[in-house]
C-alpha atoms as a PDB file:
ATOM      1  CA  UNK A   1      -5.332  -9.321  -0.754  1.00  0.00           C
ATOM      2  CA  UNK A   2      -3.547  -6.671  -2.757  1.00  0.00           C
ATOM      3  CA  UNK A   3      -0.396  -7.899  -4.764  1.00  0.00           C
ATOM      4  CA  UNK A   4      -0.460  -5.697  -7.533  1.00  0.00           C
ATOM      5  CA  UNK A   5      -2.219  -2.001  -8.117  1.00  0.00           C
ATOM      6  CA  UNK A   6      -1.692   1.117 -10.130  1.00  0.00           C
ATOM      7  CA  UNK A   7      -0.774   4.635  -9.154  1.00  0.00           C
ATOM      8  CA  UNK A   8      -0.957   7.653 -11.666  1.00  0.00           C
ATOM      9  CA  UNK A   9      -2.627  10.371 -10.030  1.00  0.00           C
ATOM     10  CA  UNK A  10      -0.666  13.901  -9.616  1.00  0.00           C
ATOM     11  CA  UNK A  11       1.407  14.513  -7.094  1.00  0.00           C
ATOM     12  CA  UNK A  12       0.683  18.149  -6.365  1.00  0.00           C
ATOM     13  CA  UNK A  13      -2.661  17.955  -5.565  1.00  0.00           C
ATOM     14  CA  UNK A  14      -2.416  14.696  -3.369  1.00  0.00           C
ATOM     15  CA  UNK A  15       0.019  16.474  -1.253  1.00  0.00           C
ATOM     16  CA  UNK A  16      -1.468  19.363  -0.771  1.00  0.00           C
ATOM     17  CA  UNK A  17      -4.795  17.491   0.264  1.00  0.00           C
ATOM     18  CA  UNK A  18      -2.753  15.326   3.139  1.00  0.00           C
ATOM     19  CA  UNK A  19      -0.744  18.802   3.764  1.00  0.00           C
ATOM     20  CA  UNK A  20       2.578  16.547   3.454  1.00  0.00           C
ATOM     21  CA  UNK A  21       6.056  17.319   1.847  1.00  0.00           C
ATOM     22  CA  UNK A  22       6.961  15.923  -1.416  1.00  0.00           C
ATOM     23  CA  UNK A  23      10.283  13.912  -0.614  1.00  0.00           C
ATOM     24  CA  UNK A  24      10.164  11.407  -3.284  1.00  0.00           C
ATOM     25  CA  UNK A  25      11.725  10.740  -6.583  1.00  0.00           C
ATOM     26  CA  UNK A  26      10.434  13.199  -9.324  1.00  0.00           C
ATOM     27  CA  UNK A  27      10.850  10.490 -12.142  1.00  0.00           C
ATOM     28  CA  UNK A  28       9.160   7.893 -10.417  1.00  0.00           C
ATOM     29  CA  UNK A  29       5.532   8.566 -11.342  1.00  0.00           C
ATOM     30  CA  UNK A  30       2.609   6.939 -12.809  1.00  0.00           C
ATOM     31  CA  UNK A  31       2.139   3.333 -13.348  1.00  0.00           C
ATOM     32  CA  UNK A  32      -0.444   0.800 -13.851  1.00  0.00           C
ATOM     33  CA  UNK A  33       1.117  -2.611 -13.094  1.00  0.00           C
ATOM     34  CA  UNK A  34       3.098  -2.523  -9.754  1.00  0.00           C
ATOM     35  CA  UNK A  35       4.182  -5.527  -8.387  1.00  0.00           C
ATOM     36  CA  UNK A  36       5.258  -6.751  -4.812  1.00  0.00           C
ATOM     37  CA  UNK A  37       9.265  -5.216  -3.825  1.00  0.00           C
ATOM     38  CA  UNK A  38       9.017  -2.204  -6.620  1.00  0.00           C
ATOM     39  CA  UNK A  39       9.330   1.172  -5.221  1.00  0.00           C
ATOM     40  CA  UNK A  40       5.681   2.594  -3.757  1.00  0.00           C
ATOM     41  CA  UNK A  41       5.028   6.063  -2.711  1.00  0.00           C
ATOM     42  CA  UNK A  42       3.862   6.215   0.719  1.00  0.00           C
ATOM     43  CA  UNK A  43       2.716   8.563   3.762  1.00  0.00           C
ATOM     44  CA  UNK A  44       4.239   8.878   6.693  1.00  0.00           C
ATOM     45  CA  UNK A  45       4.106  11.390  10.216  1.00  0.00           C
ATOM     46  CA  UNK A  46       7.580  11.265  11.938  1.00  0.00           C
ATOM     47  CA  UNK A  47       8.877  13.633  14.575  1.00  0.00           C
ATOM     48  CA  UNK A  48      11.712  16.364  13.683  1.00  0.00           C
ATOM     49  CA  UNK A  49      14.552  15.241  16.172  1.00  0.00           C
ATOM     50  CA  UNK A  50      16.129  18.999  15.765  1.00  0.00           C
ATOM     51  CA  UNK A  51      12.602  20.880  15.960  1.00  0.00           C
ATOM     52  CA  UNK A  52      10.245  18.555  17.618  1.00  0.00           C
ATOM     53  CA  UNK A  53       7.740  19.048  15.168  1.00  0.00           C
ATOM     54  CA  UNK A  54       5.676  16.465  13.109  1.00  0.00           C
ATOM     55  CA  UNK A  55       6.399  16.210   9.304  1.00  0.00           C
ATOM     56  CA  UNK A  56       4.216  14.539   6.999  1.00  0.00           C
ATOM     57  CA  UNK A  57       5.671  13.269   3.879  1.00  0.00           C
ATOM     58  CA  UNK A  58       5.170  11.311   0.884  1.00  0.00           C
ATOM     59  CA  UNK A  59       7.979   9.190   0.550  1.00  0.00           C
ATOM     60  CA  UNK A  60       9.064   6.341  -1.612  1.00  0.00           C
ATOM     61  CA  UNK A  61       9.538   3.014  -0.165  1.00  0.00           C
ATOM     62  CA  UNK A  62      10.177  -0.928  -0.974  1.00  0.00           C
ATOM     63  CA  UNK A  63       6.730  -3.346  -1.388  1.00  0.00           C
ATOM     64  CA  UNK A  64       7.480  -5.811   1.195  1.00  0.00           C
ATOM     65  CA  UNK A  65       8.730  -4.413   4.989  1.00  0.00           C
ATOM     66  CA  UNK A  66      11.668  -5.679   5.972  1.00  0.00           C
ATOM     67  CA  UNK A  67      12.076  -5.992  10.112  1.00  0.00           C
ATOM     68  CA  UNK A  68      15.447  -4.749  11.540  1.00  0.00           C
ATOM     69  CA  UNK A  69      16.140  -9.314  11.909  1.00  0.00           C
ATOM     70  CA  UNK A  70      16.006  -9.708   8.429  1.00  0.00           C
ATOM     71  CA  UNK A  71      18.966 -10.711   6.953  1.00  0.00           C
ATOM     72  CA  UNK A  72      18.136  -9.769   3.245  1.00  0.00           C
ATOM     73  CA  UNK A  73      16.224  -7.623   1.123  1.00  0.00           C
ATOM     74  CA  UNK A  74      14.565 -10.611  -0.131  1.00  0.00           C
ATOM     75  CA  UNK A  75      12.466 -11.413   2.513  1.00  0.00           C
ATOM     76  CA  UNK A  76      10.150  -8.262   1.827  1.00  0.00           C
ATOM     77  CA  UNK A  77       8.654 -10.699  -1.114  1.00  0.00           C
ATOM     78  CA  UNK A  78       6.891 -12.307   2.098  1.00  0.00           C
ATOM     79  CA  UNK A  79       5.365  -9.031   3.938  1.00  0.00           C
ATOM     80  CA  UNK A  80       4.061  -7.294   1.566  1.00  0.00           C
ATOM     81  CA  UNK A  81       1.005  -7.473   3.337  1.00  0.00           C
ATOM     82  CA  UNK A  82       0.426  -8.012   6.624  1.00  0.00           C
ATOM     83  CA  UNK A  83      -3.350  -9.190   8.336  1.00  0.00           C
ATOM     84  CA  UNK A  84      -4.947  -6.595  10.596  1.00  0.00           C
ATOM     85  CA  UNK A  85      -5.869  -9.405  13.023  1.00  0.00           C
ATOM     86  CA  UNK A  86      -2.480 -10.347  13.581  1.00  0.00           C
ATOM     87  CA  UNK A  87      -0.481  -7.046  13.238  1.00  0.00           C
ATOM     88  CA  UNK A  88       0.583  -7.095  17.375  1.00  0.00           C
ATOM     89  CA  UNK A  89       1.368 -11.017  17.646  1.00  0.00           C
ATOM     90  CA  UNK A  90       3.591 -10.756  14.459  1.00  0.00           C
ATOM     91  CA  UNK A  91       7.551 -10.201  14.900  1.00  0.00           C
ATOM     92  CA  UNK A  92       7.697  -9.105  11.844  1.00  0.00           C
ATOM     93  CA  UNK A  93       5.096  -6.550  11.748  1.00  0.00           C
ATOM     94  CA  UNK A  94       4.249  -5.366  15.669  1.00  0.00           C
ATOM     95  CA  UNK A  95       7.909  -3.259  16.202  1.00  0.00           C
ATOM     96  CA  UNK A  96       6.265  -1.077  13.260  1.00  0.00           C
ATOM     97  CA  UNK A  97       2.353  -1.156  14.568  1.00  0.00           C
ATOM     98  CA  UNK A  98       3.183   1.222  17.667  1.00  0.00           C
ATOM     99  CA  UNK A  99       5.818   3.519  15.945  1.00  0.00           C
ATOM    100  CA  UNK A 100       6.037   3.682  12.182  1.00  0.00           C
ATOM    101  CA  UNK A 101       2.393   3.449  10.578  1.00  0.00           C
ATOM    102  CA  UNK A 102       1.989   4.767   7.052  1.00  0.00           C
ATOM    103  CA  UNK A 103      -1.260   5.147   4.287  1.00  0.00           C
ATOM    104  CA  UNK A 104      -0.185   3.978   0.445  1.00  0.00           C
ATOM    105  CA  UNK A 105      -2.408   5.987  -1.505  1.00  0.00           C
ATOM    106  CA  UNK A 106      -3.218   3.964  -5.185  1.00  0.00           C
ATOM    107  CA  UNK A 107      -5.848   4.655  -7.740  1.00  0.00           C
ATOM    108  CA  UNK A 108      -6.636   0.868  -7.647  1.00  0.00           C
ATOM    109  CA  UNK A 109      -5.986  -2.359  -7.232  1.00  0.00           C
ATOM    110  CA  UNK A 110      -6.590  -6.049  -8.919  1.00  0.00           C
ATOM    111  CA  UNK A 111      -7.366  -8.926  -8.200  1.00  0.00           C
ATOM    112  CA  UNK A 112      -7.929 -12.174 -10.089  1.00  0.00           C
ATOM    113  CA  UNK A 113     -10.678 -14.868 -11.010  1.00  0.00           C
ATOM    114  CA  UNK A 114     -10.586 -18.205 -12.754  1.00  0.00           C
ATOM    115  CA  UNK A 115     -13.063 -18.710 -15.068  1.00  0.00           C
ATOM    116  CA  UNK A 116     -15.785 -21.441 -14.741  1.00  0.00           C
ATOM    117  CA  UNK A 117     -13.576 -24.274 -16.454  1.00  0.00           C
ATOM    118  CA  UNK A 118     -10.746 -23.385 -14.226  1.00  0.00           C
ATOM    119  CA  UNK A 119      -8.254 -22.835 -17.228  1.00  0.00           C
ATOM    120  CA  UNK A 120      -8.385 -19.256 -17.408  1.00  0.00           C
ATOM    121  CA  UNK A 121      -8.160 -16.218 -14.943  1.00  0.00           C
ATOM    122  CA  UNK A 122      -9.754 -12.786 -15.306  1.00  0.00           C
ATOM    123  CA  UNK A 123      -8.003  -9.620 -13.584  1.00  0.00           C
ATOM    124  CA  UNK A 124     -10.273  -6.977 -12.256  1.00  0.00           C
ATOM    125  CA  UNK A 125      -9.568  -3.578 -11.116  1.00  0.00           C
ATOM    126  CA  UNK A 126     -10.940  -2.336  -7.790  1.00  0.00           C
ATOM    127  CA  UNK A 127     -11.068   1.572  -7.201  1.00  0.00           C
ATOM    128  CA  UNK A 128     -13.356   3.851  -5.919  1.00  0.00           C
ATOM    129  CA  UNK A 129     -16.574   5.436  -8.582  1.00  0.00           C
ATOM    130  CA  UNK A 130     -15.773   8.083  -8.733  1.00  0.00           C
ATOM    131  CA  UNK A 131     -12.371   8.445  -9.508  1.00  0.00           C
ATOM    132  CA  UNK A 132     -10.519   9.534  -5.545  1.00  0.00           C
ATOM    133  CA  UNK A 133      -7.980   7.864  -4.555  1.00  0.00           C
ATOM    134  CA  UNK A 134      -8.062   5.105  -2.125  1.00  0.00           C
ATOM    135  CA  UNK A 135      -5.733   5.154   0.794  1.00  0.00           C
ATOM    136  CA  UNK A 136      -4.452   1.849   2.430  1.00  0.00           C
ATOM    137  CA  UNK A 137      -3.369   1.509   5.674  1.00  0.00           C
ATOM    138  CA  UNK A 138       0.338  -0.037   5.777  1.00  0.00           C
ATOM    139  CA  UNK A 139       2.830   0.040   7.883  1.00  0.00           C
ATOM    140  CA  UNK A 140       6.709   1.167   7.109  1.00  0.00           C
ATOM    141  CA  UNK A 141      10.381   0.153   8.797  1.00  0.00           C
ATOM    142  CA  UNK A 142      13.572   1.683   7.991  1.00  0.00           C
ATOM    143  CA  UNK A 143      15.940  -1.613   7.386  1.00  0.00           C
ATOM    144  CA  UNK A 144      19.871  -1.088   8.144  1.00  0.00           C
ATOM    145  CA  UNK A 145      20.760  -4.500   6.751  1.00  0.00           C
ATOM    146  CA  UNK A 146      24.024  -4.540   5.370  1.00  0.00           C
ATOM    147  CA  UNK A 147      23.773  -1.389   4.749  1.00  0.00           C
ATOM    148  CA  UNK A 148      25.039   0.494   1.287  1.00  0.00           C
ATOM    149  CA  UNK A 149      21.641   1.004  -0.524  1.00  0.00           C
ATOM    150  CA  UNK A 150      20.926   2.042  -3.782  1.00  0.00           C
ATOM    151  CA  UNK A 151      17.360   3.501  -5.520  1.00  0.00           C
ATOM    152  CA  UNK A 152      14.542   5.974  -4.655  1.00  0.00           C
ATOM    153  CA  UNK A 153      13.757   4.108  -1.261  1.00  0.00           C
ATOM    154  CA  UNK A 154      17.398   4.482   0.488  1.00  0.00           C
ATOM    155  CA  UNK A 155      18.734   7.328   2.459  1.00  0.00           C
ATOM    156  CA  UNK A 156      20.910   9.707   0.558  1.00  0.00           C
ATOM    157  CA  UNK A 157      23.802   7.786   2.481  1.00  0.00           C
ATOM    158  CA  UNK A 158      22.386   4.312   1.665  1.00  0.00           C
ATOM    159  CA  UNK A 159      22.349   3.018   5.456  1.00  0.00           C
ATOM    160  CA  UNK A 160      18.762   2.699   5.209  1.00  0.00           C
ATOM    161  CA  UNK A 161      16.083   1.477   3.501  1.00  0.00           C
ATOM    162  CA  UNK A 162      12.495   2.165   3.677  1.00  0.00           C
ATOM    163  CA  UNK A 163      10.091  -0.464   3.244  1.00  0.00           C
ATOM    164  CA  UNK A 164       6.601  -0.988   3.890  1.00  0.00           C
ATOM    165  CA  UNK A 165       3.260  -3.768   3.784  1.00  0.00           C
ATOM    166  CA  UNK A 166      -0.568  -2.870   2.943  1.00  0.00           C
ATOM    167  CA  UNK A 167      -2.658  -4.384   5.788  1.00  0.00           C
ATOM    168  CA  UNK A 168      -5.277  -6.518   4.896  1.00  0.00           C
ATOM    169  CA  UNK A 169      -8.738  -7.591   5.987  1.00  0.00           C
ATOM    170  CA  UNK A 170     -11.455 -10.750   5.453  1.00  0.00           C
ATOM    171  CA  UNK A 171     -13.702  -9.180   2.533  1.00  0.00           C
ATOM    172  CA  UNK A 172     -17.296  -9.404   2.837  1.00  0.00           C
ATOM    173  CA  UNK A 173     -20.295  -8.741   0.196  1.00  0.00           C
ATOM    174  CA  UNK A 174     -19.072  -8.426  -2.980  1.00  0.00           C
ATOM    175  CA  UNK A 175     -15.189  -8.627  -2.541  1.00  0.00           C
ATOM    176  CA  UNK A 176     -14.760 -11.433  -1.023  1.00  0.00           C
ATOM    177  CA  UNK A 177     -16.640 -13.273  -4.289  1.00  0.00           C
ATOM    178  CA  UNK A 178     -12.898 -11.531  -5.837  1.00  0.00           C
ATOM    179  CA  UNK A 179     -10.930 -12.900  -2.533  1.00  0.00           C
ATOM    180  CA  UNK A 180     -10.933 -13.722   0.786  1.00  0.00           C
ATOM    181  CA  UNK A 181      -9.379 -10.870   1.447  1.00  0.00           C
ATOM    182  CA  UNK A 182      -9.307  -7.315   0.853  1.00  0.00           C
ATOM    183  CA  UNK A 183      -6.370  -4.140   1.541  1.00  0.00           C
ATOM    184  CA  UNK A 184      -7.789  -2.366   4.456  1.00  0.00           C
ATOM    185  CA  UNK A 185      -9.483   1.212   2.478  1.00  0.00           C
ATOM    186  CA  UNK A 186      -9.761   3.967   4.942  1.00  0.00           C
ATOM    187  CA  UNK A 187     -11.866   6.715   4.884  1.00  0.00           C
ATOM    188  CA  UNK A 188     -10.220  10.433   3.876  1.00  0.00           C
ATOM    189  CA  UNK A 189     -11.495  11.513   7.676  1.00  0.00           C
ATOM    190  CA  UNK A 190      -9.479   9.113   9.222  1.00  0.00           C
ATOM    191  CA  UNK A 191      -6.055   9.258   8.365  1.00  0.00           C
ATOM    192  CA  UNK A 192      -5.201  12.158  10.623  1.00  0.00           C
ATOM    193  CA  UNK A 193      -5.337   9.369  13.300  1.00  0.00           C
ATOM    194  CA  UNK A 194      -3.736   6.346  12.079  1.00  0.00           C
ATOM    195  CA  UNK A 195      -0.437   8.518  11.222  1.00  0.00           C
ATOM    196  CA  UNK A 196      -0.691  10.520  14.679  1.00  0.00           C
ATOM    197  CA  UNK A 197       2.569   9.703  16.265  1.00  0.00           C
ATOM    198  CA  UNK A 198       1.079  10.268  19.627  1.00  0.00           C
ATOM    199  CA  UNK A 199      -0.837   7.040  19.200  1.00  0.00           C
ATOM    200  CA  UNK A 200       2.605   5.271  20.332  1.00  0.00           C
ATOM    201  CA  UNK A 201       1.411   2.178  21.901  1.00  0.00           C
ATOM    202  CA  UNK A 202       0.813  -0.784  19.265  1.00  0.00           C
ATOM    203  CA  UNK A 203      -2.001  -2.742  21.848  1.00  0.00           C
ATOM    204  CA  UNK A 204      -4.077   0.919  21.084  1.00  0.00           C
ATOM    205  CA  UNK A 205      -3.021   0.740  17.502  1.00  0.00           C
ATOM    206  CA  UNK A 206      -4.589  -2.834  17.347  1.00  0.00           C
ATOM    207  CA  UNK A 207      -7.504  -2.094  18.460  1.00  0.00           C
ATOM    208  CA  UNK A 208      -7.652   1.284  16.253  1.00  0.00           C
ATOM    209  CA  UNK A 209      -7.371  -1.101  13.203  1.00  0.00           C
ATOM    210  CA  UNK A 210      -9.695  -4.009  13.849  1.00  0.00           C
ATOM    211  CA  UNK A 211     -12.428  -1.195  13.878  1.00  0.00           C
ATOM    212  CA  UNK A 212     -14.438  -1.465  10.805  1.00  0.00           C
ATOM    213  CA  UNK A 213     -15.564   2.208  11.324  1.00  0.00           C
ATOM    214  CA  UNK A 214     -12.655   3.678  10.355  1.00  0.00           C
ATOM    215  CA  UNK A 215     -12.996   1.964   6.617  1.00  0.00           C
ATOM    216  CA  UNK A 216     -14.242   3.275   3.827  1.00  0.00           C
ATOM    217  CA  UNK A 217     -17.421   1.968   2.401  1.00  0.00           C
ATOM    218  CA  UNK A 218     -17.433  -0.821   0.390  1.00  0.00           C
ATOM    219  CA  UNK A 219     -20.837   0.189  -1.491  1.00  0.00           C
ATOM    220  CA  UNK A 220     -18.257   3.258  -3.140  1.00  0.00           C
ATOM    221  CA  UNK A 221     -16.296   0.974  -5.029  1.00  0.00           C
ATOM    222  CA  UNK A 222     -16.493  -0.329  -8.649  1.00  0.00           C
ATOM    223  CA  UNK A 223     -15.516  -3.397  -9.686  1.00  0.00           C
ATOM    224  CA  UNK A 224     -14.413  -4.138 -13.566  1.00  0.00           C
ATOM    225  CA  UNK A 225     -12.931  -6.406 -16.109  1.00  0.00           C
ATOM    226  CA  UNK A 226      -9.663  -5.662 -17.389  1.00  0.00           C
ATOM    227  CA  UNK A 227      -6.913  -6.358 -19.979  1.00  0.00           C
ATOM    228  CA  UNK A 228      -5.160  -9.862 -18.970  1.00  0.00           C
ATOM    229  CA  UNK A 229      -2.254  -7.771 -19.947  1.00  0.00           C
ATOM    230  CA  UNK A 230      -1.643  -6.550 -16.708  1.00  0.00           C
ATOM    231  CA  UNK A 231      -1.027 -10.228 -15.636  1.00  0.00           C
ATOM    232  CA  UNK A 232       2.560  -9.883 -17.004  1.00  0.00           C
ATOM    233  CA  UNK A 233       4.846  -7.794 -14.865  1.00  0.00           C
ATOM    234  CA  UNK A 234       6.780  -5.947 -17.500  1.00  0.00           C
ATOM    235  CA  UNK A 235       3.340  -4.347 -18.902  1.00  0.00           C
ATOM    236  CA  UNK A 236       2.607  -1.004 -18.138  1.00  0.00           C
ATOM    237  CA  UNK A 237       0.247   1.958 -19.316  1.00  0.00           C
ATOM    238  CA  UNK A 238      -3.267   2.988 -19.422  1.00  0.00           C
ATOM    239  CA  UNK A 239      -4.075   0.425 -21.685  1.00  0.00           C
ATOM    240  CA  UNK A 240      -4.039  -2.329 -19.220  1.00  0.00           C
ATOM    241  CA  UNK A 241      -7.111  -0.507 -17.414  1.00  0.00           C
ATOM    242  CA  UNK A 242      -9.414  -1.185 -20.749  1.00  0.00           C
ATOM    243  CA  UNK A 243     -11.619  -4.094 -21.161  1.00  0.00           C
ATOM    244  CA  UNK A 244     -10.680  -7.435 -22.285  1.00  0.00           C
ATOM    245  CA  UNK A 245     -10.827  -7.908 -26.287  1.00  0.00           C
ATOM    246  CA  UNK A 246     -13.643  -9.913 -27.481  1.00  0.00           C
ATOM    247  CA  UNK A 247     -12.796 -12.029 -30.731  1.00  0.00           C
ATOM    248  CA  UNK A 248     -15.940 -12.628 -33.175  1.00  0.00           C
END
């Protein structure tokens, strides 16, 4: 599951890897503690309806996709993740599986333990060893809603809103002794293909997804104690990445 992770690398040099356009708010930058329904940047292939040509972007959007039937921005506190097996049965989540698939690129992500008495959970980070970034494959929808949006994910006119969910997976090996499930991680090779607009048909899509050989390898990531800090929403910084404080 991923329901909170961090995101602090530079811009510049994550664009220019993807070869996307920067469209996203310049003073929404790194954090360490994002929570479900706060703005996320995200990737995204769409084509020009003037030029016909493909544009890749990093954009901003809201943690939690909202389907054109929802009646409220609250309901993205529900979606913001969505399970790979289930992406094409879902009404909430198959409209965006065919058209409108995304990568969230994060440094990390955590997850939680209880201890052995049951009266105390741990939160570990989960990011690659060394140091990329890890890019999860989501899925985005532009929401009308009632229209008249405000912040970095809306359209300069505020009729829309772009949202978007991580897609998950069941872990195996070491993960899943963190949870029984784990965002999907794909490798940097494969992204080309899971934003390719002419893979149009969500019943190909599926089937792209539920292939574990599109992932990136487990074996690459470290897994690490950090400050229970992070627990709390409203905490933010670097900090929150060091190890837990040991009283003598």
């Amino acid at each position: 599951m991923c329901g909170r992770f961090a995101f602090f690398q530079e811009i510049d040099p994550l664009v220019d890897d993807l070869g996307a356009v920067d469209l996203t708010d310049p003073h929404l930058r790194s954090r360490w503690n994002i929570p479900p329904t706060a703005p996320i940047h995200v990737v995204t292939e769409s084509v020009d309806t003037e030029t016909g040509e493909v544009v890749r972007a990093l954009r901003v959007a809201r943690w939690g996709l909202l389907p054109p039937f929802a009646k409220e921005a609250s309901f993205s506190s529900r979606t913001f993740n969505a399970r790979r097996e289930t992406l094409g049965e879902k009404p909430s989540f198959r409209g965006s599986l065919g058209r409108y698939r995304a990568i969230v690129p994060m440094d990390g992500y955590y997850e939680w333990v209880r201890d052995a008495k049951g009266t105390r959970k741990q939160p570990y980070f989960i990011a690659p060893a060394d140091g990329t970034p890890q890019y999860m494959a989501a899925l985005v929808s532009w929401w009308k809603g009632p229209g008249q949006h405000e912040g970095p994910a809306a359209t300069e006119d505020g009729t829309y809103l772009l949202s978007a969910t991580i897609i998950t997976r069941e872990a195996t090996g070491d993960l899943a002794e963190l949870h029984d499930r784990t965002p999907v991680m794909l490798r940097r090779g494969e992204i080309d293909a899971w934003l390719d607009t002419a893979m149009d048909d969500r019943h190909a899509a599926q089937e792209w997804i539920l292939d574990d050989a599109h992932l990136l390898d487990d074996s690459t990531l470290e897994v690490r104690e950090v400050d229970p800090a992070v627990g709390r929403v409203g905490n933010d910084g670097p900090e929150l990445l060091e190890p837990p404080q040991t009283l003598l």
